[in-house]
C-alpha atoms as a PDB file:
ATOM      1  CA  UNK A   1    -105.028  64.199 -89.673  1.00  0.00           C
ATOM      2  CA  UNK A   2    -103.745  67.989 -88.569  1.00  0.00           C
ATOM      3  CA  UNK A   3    -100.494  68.266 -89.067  1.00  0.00           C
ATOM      4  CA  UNK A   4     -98.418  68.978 -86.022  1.00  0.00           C
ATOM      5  CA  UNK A   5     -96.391  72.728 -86.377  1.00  0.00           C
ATOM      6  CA  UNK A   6     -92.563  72.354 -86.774  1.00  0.00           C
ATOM      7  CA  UNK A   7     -90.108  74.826 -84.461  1.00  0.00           C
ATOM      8  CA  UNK A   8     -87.025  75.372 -86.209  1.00  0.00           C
ATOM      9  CA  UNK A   9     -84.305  74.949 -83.926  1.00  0.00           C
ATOM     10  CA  UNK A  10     -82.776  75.462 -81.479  1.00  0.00           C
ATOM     11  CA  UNK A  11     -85.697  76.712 -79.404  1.00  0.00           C
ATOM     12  CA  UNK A  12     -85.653  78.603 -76.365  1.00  0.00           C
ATOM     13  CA  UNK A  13     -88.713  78.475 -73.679  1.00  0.00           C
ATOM     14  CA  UNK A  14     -89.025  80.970 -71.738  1.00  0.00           C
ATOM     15  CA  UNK A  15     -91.500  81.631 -68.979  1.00  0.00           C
ATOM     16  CA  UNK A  16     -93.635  84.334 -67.221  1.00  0.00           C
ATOM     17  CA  UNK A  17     -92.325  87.707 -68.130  1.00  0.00           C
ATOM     18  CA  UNK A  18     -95.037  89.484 -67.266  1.00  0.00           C
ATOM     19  CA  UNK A  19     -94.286  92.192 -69.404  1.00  0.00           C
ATOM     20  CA  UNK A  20     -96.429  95.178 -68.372  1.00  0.00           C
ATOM     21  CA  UNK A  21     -97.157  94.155 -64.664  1.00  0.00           C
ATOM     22  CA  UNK A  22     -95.558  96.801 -62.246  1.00  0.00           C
ATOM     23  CA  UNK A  23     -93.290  94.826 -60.638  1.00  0.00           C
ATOM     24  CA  UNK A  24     -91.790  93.033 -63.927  1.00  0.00           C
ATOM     25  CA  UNK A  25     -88.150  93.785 -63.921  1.00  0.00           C
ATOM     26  CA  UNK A  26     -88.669  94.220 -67.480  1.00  0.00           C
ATOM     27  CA  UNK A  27     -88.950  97.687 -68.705  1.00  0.00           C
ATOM     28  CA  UNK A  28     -88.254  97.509 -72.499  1.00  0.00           C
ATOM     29  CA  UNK A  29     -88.354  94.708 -74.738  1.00  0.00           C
ATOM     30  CA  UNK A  30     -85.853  95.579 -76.275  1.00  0.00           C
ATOM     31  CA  UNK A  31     -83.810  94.535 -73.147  1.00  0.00           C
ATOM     32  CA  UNK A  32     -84.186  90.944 -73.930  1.00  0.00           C
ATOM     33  CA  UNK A  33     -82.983  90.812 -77.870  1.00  0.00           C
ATOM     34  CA  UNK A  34     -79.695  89.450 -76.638  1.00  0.00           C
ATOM     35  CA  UNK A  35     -81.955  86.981 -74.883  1.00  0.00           C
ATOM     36  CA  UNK A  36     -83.205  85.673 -78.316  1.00  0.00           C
ATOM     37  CA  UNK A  37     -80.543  86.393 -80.674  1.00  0.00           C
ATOM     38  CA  UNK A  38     -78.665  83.201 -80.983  1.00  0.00           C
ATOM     39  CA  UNK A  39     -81.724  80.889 -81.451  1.00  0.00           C
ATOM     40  CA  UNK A  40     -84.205  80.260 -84.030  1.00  0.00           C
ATOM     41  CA  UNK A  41     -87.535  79.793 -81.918  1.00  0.00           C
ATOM     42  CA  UNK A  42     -88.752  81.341 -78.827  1.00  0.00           C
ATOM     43  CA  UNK A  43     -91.432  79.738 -76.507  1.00  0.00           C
ATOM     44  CA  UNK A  44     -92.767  82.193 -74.380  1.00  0.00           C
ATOM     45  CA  UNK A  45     -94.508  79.747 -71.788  1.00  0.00           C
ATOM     46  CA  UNK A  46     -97.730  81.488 -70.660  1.00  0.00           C
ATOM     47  CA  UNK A  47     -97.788  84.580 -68.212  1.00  0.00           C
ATOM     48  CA  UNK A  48     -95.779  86.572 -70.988  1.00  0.00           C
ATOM     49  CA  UNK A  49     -97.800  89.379 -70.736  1.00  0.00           C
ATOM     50  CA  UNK A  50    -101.088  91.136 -68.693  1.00  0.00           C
ATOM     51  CA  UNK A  51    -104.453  90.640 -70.493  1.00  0.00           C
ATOM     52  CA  UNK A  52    -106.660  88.803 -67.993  1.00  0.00           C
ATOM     53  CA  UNK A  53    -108.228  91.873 -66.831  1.00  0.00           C
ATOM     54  CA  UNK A  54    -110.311  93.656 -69.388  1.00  0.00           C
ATOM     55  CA  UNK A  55    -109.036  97.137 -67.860  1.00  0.00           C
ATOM     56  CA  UNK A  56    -105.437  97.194 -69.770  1.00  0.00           C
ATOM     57  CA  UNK A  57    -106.103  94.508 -71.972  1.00  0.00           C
ATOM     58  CA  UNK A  58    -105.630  96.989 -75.046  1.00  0.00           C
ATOM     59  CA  UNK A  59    -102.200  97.741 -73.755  1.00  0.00           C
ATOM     60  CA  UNK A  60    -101.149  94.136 -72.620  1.00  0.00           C
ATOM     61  CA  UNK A  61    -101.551  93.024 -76.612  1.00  0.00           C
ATOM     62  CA  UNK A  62     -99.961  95.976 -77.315  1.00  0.00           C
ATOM     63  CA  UNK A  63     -97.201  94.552 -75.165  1.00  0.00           C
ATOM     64  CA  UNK A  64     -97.218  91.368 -76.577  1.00  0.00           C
ATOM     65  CA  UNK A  65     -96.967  93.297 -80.486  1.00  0.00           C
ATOM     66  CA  UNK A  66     -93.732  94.778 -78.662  1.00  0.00           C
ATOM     67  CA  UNK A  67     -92.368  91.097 -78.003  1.00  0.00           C
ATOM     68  CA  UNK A  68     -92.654  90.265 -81.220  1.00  0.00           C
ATOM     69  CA  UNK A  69     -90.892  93.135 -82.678  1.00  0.00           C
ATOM     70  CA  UNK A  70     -87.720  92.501 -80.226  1.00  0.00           C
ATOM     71  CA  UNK A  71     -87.622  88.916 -81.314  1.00  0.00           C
ATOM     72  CA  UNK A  72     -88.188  89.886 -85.059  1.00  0.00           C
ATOM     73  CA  UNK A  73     -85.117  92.174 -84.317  1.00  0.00           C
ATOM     74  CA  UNK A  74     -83.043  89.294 -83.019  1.00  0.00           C
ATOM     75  CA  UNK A  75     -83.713  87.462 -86.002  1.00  0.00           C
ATOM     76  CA  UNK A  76     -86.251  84.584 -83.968  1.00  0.00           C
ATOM     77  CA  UNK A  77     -89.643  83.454 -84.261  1.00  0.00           C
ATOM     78  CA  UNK A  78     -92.208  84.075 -81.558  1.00  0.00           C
ATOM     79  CA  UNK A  79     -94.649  81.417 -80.337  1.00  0.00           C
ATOM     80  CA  UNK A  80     -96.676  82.459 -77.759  1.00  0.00           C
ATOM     81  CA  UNK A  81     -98.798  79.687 -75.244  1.00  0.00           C
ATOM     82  CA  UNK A  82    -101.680  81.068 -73.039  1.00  0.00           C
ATOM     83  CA  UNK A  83    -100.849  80.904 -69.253  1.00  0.00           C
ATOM     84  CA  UNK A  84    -103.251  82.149 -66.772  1.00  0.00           C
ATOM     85  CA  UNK A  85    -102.228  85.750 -67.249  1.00  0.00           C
ATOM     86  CA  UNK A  86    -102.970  86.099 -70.780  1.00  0.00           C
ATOM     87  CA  UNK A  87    -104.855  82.846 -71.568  1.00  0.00           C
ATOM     88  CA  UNK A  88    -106.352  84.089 -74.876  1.00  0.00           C
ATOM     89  CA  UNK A  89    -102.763  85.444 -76.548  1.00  0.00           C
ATOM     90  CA  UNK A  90    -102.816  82.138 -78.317  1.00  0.00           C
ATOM     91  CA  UNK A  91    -104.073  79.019 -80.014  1.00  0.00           C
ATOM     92  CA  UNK A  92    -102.121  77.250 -78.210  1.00  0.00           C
ATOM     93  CA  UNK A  93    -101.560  76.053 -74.440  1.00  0.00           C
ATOM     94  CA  UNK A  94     -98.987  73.502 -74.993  1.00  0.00           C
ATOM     95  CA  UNK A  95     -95.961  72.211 -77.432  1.00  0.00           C
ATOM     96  CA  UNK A  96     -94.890  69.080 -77.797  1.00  0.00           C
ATOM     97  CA  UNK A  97     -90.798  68.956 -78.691  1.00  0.00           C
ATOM     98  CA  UNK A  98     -88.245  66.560 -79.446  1.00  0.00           C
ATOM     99  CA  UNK A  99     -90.645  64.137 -81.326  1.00  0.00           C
ATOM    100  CA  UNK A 100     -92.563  63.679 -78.172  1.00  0.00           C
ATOM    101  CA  UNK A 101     -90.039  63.489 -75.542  1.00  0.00           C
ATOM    102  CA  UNK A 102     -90.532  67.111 -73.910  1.00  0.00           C
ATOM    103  CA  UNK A 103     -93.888  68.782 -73.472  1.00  0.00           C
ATOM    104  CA  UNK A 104     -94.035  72.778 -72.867  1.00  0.00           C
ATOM    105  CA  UNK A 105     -97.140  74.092 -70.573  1.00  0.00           C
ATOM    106  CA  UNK A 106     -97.646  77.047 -68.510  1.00  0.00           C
ATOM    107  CA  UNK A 107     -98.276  74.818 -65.437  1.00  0.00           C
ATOM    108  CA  UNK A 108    -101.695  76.109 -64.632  1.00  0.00           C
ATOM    109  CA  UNK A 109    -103.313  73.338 -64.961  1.00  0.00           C
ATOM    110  CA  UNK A 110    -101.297  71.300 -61.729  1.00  0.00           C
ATOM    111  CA  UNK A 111    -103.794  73.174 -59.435  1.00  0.00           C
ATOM    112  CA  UNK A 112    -107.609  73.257 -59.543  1.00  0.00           C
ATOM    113  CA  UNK A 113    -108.262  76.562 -58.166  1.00  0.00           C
ATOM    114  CA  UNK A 114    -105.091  77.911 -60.994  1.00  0.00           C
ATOM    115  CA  UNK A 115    -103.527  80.209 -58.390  1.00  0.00           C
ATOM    116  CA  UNK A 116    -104.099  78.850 -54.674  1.00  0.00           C
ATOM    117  CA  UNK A 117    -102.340  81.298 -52.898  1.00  0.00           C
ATOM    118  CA  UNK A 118    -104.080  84.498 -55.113  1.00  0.00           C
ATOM    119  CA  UNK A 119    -106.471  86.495 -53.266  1.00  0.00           C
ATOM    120  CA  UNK A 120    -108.895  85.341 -55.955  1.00  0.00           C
ATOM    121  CA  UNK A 121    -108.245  81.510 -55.484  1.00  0.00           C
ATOM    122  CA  UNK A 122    -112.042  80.806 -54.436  1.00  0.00           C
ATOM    123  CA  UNK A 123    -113.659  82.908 -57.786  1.00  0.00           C
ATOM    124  CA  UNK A 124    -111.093  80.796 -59.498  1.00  0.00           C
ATOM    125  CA  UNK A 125    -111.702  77.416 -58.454  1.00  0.00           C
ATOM    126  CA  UNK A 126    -115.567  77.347 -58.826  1.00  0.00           C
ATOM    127  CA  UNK A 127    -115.190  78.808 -61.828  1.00  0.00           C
ATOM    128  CA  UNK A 128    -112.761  75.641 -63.133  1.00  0.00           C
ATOM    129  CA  UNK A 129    -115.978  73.736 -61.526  1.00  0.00           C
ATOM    130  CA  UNK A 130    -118.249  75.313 -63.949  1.00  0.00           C
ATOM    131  CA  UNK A 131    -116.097  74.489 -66.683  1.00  0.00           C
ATOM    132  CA  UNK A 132    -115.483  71.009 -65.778  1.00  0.00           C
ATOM    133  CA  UNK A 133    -118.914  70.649 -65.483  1.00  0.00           C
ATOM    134  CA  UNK A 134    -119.191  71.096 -68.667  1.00  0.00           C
ATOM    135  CA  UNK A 135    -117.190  68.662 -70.286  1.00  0.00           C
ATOM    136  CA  UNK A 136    -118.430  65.221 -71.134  1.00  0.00           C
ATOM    137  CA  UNK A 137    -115.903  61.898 -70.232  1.00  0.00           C
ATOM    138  CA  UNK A 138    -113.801  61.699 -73.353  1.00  0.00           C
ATOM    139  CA  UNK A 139    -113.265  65.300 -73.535  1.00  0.00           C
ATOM    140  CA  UNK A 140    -112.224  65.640 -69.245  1.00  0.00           C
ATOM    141  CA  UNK A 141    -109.791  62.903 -70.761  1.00  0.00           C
ATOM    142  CA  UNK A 142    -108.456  65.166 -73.466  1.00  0.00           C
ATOM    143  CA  UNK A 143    -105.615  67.171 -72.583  1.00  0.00           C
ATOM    144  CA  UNK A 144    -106.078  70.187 -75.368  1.00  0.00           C
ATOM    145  CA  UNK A 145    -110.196  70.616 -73.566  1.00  0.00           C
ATOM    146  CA  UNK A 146    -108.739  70.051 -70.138  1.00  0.00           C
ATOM    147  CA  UNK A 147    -106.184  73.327 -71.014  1.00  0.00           C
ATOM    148  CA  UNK A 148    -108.501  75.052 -72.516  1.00  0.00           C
ATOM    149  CA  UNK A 149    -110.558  74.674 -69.251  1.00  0.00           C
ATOM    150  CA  UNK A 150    -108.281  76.215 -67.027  1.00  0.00           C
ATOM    151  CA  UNK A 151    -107.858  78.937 -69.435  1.00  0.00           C
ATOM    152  CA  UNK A 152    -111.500  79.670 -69.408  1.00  0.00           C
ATOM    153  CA  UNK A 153    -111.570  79.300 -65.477  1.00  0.00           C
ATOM    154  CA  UNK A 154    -108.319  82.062 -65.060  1.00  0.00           C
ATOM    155  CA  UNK A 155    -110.976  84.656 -67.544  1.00  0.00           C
ATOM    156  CA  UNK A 156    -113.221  84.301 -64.435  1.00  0.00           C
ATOM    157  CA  UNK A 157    -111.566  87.349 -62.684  1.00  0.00           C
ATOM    158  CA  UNK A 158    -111.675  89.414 -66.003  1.00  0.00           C
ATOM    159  CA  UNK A 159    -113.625  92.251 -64.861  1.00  0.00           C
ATOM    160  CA  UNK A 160    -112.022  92.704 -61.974  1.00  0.00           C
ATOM    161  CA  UNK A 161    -109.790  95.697 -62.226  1.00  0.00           C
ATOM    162  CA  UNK A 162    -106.185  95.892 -61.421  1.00  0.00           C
ATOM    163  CA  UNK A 163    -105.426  99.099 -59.213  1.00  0.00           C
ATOM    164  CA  UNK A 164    -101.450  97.997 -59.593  1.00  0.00           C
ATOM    165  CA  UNK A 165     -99.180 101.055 -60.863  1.00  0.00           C
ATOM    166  CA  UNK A 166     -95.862 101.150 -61.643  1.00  0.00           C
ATOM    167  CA  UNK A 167     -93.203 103.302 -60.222  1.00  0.00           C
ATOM    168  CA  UNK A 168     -90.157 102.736 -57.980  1.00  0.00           C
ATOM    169  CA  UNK A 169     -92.155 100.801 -54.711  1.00  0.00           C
ATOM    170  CA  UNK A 170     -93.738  98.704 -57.263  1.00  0.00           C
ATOM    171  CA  UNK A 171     -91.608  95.521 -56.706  1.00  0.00           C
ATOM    172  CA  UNK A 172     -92.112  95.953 -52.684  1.00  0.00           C
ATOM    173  CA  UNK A 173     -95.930  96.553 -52.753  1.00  0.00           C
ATOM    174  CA  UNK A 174     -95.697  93.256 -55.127  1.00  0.00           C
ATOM    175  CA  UNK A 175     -94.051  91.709 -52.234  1.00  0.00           C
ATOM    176  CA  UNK A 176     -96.135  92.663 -49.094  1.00  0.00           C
ATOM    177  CA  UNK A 177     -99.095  91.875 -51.064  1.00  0.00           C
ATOM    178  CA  UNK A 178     -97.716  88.120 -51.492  1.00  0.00           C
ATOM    179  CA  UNK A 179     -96.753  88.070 -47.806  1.00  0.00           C
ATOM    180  CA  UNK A 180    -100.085  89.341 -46.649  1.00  0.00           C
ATOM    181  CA  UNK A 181    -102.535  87.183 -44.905  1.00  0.00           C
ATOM    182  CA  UNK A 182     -99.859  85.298 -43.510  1.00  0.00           C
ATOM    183  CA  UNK A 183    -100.923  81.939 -44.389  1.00  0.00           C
ATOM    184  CA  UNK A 184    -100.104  82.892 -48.118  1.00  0.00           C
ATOM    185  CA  UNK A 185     -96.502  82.336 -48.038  1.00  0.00           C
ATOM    186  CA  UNK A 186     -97.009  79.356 -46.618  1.00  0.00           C
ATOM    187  CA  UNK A 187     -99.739  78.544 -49.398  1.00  0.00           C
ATOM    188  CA  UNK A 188     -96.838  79.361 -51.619  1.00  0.00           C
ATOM    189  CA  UNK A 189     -94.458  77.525 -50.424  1.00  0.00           C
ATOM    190  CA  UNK A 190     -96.823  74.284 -50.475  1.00  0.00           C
ATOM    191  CA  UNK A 191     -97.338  75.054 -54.409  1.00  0.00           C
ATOM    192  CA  UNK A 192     -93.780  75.279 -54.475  1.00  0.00           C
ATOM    193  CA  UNK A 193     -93.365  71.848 -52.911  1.00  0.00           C
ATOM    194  CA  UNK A 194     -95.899  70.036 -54.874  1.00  0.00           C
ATOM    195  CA  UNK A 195     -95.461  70.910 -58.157  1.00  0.00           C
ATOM    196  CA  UNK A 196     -92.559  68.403 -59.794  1.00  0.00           C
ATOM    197  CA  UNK A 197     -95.055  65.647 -58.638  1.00  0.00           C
ATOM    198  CA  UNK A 198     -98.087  66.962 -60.150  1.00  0.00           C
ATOM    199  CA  UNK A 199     -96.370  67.859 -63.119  1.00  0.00           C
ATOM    200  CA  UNK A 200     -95.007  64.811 -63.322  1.00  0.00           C
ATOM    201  CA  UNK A 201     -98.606  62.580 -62.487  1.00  0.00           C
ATOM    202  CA  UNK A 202     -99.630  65.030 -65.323  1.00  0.00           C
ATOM    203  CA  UNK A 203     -97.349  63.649 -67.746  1.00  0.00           C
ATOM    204  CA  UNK A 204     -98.015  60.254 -67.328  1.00  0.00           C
ATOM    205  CA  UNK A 205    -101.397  60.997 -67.716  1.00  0.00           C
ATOM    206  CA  UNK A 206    -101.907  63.277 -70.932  1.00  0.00           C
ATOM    207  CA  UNK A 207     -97.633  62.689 -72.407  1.00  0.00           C
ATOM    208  CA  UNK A 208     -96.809  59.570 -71.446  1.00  0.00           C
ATOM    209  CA  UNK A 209     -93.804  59.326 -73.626  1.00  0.00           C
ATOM    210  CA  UNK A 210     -92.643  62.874 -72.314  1.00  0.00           C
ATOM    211  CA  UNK A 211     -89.272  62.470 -70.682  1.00  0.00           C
ATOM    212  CA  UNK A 212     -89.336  66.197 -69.695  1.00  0.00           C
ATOM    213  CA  UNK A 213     -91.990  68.926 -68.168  1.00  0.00           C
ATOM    214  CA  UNK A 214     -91.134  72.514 -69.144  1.00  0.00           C
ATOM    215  CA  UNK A 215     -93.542  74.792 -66.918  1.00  0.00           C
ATOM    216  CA  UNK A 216     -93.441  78.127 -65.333  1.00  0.00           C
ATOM    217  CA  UNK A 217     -96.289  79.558 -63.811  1.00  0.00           C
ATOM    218  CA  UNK A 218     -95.462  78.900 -59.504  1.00  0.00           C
ATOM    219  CA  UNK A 219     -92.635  81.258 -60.404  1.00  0.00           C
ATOM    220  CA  UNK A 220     -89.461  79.582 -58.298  1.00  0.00           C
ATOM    221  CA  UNK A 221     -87.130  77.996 -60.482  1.00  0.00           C
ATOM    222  CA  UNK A 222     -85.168  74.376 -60.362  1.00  0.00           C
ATOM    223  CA  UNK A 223     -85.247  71.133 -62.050  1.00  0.00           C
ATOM    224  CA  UNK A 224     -86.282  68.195 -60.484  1.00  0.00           C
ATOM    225  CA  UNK A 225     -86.605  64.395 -61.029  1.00  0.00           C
ATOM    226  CA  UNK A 226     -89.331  62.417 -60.473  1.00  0.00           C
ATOM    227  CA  UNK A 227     -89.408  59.018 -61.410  1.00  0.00           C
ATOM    228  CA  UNK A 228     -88.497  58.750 -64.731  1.00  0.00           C
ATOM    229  CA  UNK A 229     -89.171  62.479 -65.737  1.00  0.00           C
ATOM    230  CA  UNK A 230     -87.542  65.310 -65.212  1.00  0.00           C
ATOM    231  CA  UNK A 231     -89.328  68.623 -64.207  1.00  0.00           C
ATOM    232  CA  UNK A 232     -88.017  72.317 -65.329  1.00  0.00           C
ATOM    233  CA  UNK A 233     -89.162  75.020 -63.746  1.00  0.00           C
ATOM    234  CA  UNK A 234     -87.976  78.342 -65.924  1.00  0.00           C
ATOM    235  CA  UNK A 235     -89.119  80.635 -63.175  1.00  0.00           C
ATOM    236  CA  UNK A 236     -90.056  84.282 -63.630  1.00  0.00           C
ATOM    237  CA  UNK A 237     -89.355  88.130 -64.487  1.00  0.00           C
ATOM    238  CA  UNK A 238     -90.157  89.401 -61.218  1.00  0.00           C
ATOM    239  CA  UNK A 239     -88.497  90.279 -58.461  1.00  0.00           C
ATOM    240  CA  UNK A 240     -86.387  87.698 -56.126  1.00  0.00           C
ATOM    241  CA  UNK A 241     -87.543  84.811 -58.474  1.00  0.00           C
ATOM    242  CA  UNK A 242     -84.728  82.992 -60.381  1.00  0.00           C
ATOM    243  CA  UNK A 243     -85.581  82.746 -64.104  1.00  0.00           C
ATOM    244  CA  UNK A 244     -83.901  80.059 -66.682  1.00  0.00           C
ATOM    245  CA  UNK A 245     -84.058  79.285 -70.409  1.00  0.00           C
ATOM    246  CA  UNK A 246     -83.818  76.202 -72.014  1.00  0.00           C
ATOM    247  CA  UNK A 247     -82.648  75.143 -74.942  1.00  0.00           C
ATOM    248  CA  UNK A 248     -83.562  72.138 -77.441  1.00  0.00           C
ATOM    249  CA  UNK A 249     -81.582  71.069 -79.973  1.00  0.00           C
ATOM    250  CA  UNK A 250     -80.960  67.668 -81.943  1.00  0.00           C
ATOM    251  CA  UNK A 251     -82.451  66.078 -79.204  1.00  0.00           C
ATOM    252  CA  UNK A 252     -80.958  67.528 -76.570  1.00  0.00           C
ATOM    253  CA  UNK A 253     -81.870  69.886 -74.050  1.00  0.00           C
ATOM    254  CA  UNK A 254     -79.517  73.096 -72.296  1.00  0.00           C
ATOM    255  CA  UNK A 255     -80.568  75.057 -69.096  1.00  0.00           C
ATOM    256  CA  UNK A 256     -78.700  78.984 -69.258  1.00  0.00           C
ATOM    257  CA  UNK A 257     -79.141  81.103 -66.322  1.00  0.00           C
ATOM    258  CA  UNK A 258     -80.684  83.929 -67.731  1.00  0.00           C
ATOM    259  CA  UNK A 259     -78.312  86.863 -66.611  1.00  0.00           C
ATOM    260  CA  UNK A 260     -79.167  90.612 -66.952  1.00  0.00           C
ATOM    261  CA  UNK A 261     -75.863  92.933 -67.426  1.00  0.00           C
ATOM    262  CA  UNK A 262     -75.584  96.137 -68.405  1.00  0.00           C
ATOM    263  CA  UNK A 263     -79.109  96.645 -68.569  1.00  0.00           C
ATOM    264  CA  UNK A 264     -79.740  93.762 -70.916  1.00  0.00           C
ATOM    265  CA  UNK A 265     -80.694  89.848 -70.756  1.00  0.00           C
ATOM    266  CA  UNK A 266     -79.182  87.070 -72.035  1.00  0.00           C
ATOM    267  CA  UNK A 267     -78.497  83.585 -71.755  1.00  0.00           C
ATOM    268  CA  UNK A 268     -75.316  82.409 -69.238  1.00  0.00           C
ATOM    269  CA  UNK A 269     -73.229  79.065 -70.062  1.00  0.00           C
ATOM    270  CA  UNK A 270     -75.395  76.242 -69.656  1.00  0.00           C
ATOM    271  CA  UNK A 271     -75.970  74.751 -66.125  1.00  0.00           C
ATOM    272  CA  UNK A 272     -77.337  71.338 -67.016  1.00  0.00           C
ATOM    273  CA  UNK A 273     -77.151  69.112 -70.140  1.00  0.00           C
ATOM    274  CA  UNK A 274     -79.876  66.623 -70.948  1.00  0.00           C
ATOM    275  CA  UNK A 275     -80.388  63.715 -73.786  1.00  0.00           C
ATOM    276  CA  UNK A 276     -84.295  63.541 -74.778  1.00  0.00           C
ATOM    277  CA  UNK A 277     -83.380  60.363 -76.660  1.00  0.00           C
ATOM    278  CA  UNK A 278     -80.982  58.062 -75.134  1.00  0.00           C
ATOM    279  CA  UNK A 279     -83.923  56.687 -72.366  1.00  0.00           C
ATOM    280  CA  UNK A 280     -87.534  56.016 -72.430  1.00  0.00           C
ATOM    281  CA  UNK A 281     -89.963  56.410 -69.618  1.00  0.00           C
ATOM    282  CA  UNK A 282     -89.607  53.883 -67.042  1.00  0.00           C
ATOM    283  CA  UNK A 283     -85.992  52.412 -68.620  1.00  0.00           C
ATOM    284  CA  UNK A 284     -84.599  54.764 -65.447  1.00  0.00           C
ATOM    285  CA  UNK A 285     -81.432  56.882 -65.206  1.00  0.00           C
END
C-alpha cells in the first residue's frame, strides 16, 4: 500500500501565480513571504510558474527554485501540483486534505480541450484525444492517469514559442490579446459559468467523499455550492483577476483575500469559514 504524504498544518493553497509571465503582477518572490509566513504548508495549485514552452523553460524552473527559497524564508514548506502551465514541476496533480473531505486540483481537467478560449484550444484538444486514446477502461476510470492525461495534452503546444515580453504595456497587451477574436470573452465567460458544476460532477466521480473542490486554473475567483459540495475558486496573479487563499486546519477550512500593500502580499481576515467534518455528501446544509 503507498503511503499517502502528510501536510503539516495549517496549509495554504494557492493558485496560478504565474510567476515569470509578463503580465504576472508578481515581480519578486520575495513579495509574497508575508503571504506564507504564518502557515506551515503551501499548495501552489498548478499554473505557479511558465515551463510549457521549451523556449524559457530553463528560466521558469529557475523561477520555481526562487519560490522555494521565499517560502524556505518564511519558514513553510513548498508543494508544488502541475497545472497546465507547468505540468511537469511535479509528481503530483492533486492533494487530497482533511482525511478525504477536500481535494486540491489545478482545474484543467473540467475542460477537454484544457484552455477553450486559448488561441491554441484546437492543438490542445486533439492532443487530449491522442492521449485518451491511449488509455485502456480501468485506467480512463482512474483519476491520477486521467490527470496525468491532461498534463500530457497541455505539453502539446511545447515548441511553440512565446514572443510575450515584459515591460510596462505588458498587463494591457495580456488583455487585448484575451479580448481578441471577439467571441473569446464570451468563450471565457462560458468557462467561467460552467465550472462549479463540472468541478463538482468531477468530484462525485473520482472524490466522492470530497465535501470541497479547491481549483484555480479559469482564473476568476468565488466559491460556490453545488449540491452538496462546495467549489473554491482561488483565482489568479494577473491582472483584474481576484486571487484568494485558503486555509485548512483541524478540519476546518478559511478563505483570506489575498491583499498586496506596500508592495507586499499577504493574507486579509478571513471571508468565509467552513467545517470539512460536521456533514457528509448528500446529508445537505
Amino acid at each position: 500500500m503507498i503511503e499517502k504524504p502528510q501536510y503539516e498544518e495549517p496549509v495554504r493553497i494557492i493558485s496560478d501565480l504565474h510567476f515569470g509571465h509578463p503580465a504576472s503582477i508578481i515581480e519578486r518572490p520575495e513579495q509574497l513571504v508575508p503571504l506564507f509566513r504564518d502557515v506551515k504548508t503551501v499548495v501552489f495549485n498548478g499554473d505557479s510558474v511558465e515551463i510549457r514552452y521549451m523556449r524559457g523553460r530553463r528560466i521558469g524552473m529557475r523561477n520555481s527554485v526562487l519560490l522555494r527559497e521565499a517560502c524556505e524564508a518564511a519558514g513553510t514548506r513548498p508543494v508544488f501540483l502541475n497545472g497546465n502551465h507547468d505540468p511537469i514541476i511535479s509528481d503530483l496533480s492533486h492533494v487530497d486534505l482533511a482525511d478525504g473531505a477536500v481535494l486540491v486540483t489545478h482545474g484543467d481537467l473540467l475542460f477537454h480541450d484544457i484552455s477553450p478560449w486559448s488561441h491554441d484550444a484546437h492543438l490542445l484538444g486533439k492532443a487530449h484525444d491522442r492521449e485518451l486514446a491511449g488509455l485502456d477502461e480501468d485506467a480512463f476510470l482512474d483519476f491520477e492517469k486521467r490527470l496525468y492525461a491532461s498534463k500530457r495534452a497541455a505539453l502539446a503546444i511545447e515548441l511553440h514559442r512565446t514572443r510575450h515580453r515584459r515591460d510596462n504595456l505588458s498587463a494591457i497587451r495580456t488583455i487585448m490579446r484575451e479580448c481578441w477574436p471577439p467571441w473569446r470573452p464570451l468563450q471565457i465567460v462560458r468557462s467561467w459559468a460552467v465550472t462549479p458544476t463540472r468541478a463538482e460532477a468531477l468530484a462525485r466521480v473520482f472524490r466522492p467523499r470530497a465535501r470541497f473542490i479547491l481549483i484555480g486554473h479559469t482564473h476568476f475567483s468565488g466559491c460556490w455550492r453545488r449540491g452538496p459540495r462546495v467549489i473554491i475558486n482561488t483565482g489568479s496573479f494577473l491582472p483584474i483577476c481576484g486571487r484568494m487563499a485558503v486555509d485548512v486546519q483541524g478540519g476546518s477550512l478559511k478563505v483570506h483575500p489575498i491583499l498586496f500593500e506596500r508592495g507586499v502580499f499577504k493574507a486579509g481576515a478571513p471571508m468565509m469559514n467552513f467545517s470539512a467534518t460536521k456533514l457528509l455528501p448528500g446529508e445537505g446544509y
